[in-house]
PDB file of N, CA and C in Angstrom:
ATOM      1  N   UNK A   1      71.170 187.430 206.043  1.00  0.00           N
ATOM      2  CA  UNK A   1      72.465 186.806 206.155  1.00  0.00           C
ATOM      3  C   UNK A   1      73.539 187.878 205.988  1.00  0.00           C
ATOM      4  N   UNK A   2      74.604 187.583 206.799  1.00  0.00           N
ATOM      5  CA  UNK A   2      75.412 188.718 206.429  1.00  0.00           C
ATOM      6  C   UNK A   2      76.927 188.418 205.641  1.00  0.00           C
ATOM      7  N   UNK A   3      77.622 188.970 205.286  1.00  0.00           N
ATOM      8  CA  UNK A   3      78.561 188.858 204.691  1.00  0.00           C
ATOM      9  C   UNK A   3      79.340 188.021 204.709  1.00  0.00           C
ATOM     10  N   UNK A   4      80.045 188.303 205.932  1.00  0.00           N
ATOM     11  CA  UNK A   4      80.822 187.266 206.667  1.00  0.00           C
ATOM     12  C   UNK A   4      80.178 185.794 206.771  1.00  0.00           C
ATOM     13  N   UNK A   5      78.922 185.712 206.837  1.00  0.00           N
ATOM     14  CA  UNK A   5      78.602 184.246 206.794  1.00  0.00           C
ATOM     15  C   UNK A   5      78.629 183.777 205.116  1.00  0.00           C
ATOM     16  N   UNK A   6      78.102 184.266 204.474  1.00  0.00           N
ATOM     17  CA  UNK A   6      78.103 184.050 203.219  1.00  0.00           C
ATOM     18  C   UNK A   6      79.279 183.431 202.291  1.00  0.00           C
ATOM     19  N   UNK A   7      79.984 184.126 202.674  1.00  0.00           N
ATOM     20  CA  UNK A   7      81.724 183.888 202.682  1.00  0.00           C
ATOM     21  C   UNK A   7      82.157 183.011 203.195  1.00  0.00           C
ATOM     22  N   UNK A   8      82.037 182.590 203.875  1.00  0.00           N
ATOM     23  CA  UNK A   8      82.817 181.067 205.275  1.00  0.00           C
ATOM     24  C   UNK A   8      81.711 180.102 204.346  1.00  0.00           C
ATOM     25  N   UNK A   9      80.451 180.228 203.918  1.00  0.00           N
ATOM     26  CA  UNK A   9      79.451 178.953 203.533  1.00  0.00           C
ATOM     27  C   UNK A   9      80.409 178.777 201.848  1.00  0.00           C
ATOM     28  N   UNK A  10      80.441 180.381 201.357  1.00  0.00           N
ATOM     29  CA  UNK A  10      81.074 179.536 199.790  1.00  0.00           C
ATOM     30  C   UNK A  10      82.206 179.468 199.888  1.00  0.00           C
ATOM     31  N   UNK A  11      82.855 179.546 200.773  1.00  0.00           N
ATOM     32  CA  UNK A  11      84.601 179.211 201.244  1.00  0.00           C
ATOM     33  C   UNK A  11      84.510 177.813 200.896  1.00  0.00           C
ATOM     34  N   UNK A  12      83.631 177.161 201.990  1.00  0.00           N
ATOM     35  CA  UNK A  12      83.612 175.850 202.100  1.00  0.00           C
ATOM     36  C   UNK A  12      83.094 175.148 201.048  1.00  0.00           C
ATOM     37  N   UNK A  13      82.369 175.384 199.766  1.00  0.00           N
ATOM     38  CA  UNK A  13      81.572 175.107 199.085  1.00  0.00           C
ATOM     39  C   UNK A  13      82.684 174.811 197.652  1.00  0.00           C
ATOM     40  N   UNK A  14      83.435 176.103 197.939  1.00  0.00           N
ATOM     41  CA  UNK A  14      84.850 176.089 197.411  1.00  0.00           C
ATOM     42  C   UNK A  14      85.833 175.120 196.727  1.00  0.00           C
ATOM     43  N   UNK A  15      85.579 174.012 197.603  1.00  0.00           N
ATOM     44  CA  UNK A  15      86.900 172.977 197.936  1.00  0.00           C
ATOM     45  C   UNK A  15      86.004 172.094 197.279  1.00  0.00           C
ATOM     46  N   UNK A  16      86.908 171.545 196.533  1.00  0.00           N
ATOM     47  CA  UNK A  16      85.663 170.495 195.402  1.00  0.00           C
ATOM     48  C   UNK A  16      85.578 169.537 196.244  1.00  0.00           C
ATOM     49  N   UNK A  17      86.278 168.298 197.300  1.00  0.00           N
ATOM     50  CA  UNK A  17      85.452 167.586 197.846  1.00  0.00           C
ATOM     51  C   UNK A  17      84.585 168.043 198.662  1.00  0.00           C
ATOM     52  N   UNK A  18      84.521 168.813 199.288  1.00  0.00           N
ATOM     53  CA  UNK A  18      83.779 169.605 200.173  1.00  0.00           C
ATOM     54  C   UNK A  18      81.981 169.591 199.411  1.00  0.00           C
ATOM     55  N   UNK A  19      82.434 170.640 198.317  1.00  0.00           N
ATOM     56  CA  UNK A  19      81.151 170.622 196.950  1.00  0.00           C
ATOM     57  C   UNK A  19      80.490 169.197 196.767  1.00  0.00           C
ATOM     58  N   UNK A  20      81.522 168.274 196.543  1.00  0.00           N
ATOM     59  CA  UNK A  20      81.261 167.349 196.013  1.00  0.00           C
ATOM     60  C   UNK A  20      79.932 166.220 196.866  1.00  0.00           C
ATOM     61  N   UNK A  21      80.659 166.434 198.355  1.00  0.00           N
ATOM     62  CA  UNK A  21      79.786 165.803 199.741  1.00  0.00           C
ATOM     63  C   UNK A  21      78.738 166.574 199.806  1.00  0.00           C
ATOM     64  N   UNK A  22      78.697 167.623 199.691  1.00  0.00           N
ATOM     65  CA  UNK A  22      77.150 168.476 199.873  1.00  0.00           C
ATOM     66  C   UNK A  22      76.265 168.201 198.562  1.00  0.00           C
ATOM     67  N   UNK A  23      76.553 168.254 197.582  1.00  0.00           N
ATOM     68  CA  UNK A  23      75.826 167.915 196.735  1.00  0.00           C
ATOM     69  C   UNK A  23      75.721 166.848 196.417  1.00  0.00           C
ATOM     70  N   UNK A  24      76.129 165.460 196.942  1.00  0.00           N
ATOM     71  CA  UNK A  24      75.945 164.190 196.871  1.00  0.00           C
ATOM     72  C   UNK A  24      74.602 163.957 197.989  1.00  0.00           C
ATOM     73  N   UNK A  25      74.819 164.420 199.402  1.00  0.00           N
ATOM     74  CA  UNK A  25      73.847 164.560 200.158  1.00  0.00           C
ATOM     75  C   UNK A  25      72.804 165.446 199.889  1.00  0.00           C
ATOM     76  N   UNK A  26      72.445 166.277 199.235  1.00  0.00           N
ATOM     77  CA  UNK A  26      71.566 166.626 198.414  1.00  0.00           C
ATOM     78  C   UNK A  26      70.509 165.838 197.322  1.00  0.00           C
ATOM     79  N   UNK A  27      71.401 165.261 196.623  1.00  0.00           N
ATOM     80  CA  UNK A  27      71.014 164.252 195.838  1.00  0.00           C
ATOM     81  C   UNK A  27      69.879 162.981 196.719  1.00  0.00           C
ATOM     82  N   UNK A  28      70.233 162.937 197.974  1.00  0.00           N
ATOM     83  CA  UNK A  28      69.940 161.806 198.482  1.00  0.00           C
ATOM     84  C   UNK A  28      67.967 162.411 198.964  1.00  0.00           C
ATOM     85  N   UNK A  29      68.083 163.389 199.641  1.00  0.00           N
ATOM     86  CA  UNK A  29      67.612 163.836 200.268  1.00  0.00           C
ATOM     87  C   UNK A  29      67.775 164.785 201.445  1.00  0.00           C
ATOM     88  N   UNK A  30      66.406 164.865 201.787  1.00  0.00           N
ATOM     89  CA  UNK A  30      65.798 165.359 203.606  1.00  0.00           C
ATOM     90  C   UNK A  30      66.519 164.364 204.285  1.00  0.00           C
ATOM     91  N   UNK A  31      66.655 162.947 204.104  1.00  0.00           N
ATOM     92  CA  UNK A  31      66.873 162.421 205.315  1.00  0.00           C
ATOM     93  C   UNK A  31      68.208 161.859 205.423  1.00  0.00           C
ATOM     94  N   UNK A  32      69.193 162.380 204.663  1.00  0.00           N
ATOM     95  CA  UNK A  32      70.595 162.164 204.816  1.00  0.00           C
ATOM     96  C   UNK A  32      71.138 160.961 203.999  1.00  0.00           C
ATOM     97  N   UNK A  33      71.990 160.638 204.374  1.00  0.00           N
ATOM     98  CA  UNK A  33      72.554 159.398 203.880  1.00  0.00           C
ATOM     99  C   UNK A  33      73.779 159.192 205.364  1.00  0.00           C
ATOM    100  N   UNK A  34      74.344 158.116 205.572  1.00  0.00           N
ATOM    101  CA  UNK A  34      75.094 157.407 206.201  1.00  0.00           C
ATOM    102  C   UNK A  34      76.377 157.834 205.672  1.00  0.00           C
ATOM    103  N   UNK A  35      77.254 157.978 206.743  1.00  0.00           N
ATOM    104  CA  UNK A  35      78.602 158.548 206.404  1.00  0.00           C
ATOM    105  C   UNK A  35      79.695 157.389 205.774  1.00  0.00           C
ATOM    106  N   UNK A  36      79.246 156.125 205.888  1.00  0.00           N
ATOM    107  CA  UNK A  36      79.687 155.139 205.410  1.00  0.00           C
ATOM    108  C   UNK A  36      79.816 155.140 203.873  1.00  0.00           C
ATOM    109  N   UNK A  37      78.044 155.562 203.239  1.00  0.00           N
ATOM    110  CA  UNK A  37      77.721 155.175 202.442  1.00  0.00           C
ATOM    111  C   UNK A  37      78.184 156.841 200.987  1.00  0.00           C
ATOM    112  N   UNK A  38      78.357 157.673 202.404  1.00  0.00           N
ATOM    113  CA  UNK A  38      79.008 158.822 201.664  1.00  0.00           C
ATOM    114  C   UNK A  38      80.169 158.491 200.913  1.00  0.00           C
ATOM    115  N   UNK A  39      81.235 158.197 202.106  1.00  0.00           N
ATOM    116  CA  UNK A  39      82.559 157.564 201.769  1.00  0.00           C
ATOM    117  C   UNK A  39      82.731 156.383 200.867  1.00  0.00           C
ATOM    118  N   UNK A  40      81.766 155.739 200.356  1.00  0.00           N
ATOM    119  CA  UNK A  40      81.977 154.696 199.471  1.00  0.00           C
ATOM    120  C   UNK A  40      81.156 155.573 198.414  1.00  0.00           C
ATOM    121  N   UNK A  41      80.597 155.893 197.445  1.00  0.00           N
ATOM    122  CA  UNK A  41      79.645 156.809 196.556  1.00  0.00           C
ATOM    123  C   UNK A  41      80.283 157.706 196.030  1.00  0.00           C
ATOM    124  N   UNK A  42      81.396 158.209 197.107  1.00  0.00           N
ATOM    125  CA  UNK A  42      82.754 159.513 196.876  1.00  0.00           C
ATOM    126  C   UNK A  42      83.898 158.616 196.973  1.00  0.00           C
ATOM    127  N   UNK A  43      84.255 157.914 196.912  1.00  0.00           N
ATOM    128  CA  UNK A  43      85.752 157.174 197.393  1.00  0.00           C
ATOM    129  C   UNK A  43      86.536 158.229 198.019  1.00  0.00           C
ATOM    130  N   UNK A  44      86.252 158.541 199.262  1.00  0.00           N
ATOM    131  CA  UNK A  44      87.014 159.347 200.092  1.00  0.00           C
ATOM    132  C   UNK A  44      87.382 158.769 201.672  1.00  0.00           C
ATOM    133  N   UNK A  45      88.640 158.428 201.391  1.00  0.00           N
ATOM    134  CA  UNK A  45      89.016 158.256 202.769  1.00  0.00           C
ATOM    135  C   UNK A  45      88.662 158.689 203.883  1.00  0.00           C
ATOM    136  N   UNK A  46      88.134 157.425 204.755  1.00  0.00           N
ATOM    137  CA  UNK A  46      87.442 158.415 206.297  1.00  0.00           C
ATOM    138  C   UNK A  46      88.135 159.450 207.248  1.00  0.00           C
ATOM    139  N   UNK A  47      89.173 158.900 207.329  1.00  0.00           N
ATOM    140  CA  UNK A  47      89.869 160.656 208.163  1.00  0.00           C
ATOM    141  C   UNK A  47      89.755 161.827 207.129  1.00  0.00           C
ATOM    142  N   UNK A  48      89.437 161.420 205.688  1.00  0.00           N
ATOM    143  CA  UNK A  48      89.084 162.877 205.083  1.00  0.00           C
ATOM    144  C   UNK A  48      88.432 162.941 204.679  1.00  0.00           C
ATOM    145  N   UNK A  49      86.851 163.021 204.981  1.00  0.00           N
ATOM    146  CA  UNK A  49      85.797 162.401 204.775  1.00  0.00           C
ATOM    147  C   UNK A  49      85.537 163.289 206.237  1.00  0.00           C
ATOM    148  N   UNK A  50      85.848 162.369 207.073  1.00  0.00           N
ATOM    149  CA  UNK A  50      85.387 163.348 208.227  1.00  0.00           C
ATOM    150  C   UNK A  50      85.895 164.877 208.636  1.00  0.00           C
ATOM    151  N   UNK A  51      87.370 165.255 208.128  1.00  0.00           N
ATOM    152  CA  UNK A  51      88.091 166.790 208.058  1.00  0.00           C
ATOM    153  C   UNK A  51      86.623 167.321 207.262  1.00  0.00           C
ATOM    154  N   UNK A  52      86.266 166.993 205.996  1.00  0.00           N
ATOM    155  CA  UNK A  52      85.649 167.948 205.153  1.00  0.00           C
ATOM    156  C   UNK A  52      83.799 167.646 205.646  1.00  0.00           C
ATOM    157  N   UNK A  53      83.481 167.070 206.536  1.00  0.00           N
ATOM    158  CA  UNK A  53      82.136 167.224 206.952  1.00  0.00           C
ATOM    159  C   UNK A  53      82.252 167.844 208.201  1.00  0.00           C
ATOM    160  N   UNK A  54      83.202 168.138 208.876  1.00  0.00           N
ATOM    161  CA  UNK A  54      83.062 168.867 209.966  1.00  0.00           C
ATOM    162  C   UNK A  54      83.469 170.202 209.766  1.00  0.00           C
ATOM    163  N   UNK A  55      84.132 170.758 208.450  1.00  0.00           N
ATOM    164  CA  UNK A  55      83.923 172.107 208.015  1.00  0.00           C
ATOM    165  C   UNK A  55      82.438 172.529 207.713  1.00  0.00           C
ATOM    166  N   UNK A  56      82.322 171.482 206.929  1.00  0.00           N
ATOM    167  CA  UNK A  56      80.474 171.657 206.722  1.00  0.00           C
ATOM    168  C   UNK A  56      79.594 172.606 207.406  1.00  0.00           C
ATOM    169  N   UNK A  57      80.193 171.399 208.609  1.00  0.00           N
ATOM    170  CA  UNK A  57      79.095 171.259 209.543  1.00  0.00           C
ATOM    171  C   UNK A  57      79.489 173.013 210.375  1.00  0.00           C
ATOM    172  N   UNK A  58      80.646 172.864 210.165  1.00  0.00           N
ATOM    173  CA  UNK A  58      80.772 174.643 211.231  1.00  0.00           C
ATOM    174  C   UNK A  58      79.973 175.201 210.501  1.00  0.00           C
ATOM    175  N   UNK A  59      79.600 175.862 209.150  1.00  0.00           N
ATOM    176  CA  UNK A  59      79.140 176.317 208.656  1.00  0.00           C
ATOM    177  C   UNK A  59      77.431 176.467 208.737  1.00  0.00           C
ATOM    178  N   UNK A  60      77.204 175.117 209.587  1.00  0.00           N
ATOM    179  CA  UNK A  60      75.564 175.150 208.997  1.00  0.00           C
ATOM    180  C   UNK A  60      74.882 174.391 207.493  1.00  0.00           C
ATOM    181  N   UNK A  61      75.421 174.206 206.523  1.00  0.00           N
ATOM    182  CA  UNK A  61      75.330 173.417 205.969  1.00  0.00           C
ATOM    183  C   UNK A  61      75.190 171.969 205.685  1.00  0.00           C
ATOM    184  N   UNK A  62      75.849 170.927 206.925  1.00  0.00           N
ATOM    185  CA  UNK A  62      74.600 169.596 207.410  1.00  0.00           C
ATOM    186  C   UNK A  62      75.354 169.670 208.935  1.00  0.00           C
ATOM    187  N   UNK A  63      74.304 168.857 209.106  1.00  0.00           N
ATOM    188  CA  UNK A  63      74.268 168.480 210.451  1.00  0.00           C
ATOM    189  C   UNK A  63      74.373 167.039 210.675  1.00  0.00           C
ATOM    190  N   UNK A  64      74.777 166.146 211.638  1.00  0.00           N
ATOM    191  CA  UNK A  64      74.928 164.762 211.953  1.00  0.00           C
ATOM    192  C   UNK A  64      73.926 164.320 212.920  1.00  0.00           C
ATOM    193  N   UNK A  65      73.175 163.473 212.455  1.00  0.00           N
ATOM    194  CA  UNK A  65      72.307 162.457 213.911  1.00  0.00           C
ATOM    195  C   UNK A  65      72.916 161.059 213.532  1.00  0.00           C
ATOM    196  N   UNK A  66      72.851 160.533 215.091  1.00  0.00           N
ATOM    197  CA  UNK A  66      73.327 159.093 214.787  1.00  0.00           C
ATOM    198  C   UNK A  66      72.121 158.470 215.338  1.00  0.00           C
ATOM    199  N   UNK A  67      71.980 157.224 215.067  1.00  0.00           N
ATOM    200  CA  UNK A  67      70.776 156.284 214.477  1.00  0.00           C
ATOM    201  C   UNK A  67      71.573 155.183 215.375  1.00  0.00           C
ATOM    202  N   UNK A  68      71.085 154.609 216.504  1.00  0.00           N
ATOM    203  CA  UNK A  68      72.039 153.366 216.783  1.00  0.00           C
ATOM    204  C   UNK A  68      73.769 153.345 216.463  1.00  0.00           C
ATOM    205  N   UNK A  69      74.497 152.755 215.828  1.00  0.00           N
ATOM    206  CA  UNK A  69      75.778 153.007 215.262  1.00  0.00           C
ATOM    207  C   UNK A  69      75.949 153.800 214.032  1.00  0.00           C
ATOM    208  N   UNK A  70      74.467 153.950 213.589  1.00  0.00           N
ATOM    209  CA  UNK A  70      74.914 154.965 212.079  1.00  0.00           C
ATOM    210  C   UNK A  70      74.758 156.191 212.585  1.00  0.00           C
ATOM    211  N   UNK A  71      75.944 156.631 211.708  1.00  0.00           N
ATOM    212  CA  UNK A  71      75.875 158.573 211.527  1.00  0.00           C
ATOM    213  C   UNK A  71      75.496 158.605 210.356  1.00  0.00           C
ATOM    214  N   UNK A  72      74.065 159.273 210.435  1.00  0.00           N
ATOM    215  CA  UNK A  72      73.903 160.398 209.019  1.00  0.00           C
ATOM    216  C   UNK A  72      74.052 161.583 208.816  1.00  0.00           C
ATOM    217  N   UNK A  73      74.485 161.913 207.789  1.00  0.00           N
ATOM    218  CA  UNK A  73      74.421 163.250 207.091  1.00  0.00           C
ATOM    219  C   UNK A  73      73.728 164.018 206.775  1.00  0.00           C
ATOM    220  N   UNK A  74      72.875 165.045 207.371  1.00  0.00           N
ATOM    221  CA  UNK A  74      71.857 165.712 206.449  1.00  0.00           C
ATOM    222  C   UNK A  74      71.870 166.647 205.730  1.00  0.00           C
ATOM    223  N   UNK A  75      72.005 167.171 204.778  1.00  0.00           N
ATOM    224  CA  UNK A  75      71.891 168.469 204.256  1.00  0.00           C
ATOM    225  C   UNK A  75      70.726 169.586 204.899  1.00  0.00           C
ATOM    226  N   UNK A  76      71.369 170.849 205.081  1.00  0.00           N
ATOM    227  CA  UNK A  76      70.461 171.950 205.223  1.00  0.00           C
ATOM    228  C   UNK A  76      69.858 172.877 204.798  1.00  0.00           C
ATOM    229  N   UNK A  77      68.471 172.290 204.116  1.00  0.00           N
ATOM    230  CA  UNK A  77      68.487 173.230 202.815  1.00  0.00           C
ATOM    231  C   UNK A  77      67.956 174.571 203.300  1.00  0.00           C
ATOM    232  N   UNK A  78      67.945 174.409 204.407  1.00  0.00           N
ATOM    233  CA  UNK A  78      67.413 175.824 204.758  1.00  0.00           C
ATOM    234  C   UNK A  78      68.754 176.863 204.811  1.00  0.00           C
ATOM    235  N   UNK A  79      69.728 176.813 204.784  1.00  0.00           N
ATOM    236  CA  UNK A  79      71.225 177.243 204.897  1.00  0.00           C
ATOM    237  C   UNK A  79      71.461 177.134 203.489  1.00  0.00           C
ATOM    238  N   UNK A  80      71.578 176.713 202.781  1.00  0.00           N
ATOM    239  CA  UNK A  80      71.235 176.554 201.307  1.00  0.00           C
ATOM    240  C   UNK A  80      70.644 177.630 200.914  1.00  0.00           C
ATOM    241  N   UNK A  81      69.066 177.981 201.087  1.00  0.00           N
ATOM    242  CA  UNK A  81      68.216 178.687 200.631  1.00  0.00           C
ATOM    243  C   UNK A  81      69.047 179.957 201.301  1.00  0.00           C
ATOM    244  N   UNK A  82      69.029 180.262 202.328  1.00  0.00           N
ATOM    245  CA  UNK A  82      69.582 181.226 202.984  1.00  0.00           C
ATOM    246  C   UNK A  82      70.830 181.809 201.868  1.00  0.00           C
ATOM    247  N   UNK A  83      71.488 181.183 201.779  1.00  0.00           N
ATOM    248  CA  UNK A  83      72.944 181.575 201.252  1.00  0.00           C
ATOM    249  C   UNK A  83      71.648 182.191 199.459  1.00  0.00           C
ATOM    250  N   UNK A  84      71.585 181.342 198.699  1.00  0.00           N
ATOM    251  CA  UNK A  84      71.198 181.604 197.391  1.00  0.00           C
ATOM    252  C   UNK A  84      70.018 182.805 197.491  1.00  0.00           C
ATOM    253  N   UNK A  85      69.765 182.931 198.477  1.00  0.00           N
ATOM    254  CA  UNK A  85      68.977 184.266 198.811  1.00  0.00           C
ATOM    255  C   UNK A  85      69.707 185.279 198.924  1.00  0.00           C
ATOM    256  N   UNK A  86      70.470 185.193 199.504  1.00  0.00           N
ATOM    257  CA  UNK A  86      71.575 186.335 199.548  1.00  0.00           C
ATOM    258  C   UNK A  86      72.369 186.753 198.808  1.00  0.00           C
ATOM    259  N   UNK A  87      72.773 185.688 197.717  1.00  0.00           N
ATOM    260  CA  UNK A  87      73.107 186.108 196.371  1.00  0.00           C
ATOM    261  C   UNK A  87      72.096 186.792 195.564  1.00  0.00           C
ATOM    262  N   UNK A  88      70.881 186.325 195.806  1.00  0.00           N
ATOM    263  CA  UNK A  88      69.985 186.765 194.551  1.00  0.00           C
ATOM    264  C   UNK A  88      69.265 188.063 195.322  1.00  0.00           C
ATOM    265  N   UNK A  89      69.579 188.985 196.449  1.00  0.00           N
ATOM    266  CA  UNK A  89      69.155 189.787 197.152  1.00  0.00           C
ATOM    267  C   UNK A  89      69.138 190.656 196.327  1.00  0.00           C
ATOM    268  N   UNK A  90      70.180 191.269 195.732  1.00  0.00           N
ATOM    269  CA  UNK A  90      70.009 192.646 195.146  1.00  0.00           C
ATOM    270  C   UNK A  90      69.902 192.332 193.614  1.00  0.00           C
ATOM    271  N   UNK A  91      69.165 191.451 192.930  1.00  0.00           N
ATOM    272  CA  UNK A  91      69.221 191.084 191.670  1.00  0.00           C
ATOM    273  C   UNK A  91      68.468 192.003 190.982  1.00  0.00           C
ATOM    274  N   UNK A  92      68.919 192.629 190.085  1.00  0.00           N
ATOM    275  CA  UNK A  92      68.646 193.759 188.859  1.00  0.00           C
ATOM    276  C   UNK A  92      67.959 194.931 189.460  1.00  0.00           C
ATOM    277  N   UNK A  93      68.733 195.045 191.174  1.00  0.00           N
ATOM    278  CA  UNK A  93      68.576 196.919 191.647  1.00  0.00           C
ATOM    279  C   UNK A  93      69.393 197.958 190.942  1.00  0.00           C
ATOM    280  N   UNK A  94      70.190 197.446 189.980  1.00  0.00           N
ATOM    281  CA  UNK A  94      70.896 198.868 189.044  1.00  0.00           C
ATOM    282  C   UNK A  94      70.010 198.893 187.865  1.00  0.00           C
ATOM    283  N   UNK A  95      69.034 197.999 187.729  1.00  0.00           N
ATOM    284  CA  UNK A  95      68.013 198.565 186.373  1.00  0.00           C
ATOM    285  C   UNK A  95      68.467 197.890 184.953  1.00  0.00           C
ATOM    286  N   UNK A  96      69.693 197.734 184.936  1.00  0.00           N
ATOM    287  CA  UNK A  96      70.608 197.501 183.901  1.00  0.00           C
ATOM    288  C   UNK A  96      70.343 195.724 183.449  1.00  0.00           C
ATOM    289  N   UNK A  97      69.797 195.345 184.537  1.00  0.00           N
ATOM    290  CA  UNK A  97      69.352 193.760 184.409  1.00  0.00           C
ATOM    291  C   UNK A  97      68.533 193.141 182.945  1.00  0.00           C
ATOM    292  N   UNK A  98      68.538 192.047 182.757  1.00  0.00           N
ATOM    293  CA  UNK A  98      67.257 191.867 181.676  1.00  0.00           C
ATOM    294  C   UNK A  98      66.187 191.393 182.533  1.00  0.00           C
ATOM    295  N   UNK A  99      64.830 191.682 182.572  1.00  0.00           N
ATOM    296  CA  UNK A  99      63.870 191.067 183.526  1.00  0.00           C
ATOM    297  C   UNK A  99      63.204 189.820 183.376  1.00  0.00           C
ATOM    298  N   UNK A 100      64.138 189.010 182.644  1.00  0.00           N
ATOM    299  CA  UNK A 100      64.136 187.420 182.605  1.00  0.00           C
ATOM    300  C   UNK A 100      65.060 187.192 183.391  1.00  0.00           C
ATOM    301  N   UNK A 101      65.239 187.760 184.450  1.00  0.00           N
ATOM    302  CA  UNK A 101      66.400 187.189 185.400  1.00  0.00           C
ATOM    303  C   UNK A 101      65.894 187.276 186.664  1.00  0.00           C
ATOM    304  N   UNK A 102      64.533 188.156 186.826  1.00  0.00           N
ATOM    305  CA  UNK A 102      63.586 188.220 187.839  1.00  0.00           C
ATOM    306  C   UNK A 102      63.311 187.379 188.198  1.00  0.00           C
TER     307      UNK A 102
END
């Protein structure tokens, strides 16, 4: 992962409703939850509700399938893993680390 992505994912991660929707859909699962059921769970108004899942979504962090009339939400934990990998990339290469952090 490179920098620049890393940055735009915790940009967005940033913004506490933003945080708040990703880790609610997290909570749920692999298989999403309903954007309905987002917006009622978060009391977040749907025009902003939808602004802060389509930052998300630039990012890679969920993606939308719709189901008949439902849209779900999925989280990507593979974009997830990605990002927390990249934080933990260079973990205790100055030596100086404690190796309970390995």
């Amino acid at each position: 992962m490179e920098h620049e992505d890393a940055a735009k994912r915790l940009a967005e991660l940033g913004n506490v409703t933003r945080l708040a929707i990703f880790r609610y859909l997290v909570t749920v699962g692999p298989e999403g939850a309903p954007v309905g059921e987002v917006q009622k769970a978060l009391n977040i108004p749907g025009s902003t509700l939808s602004h802060h899942i389509a930052r998300l979504i630039g990012v890679g962090l969920i993606r939308q399938i719709r189901d008949s009339r439902t849209l779900y939400c999925i989280p990507q934990y593979e974009a997830l893993n990605e990002l927390i990998e990249f934080l933990m990339s260079e973990c205790c290469t100055q030596s100086r680390c404690n190796s309970a952090t390995k």
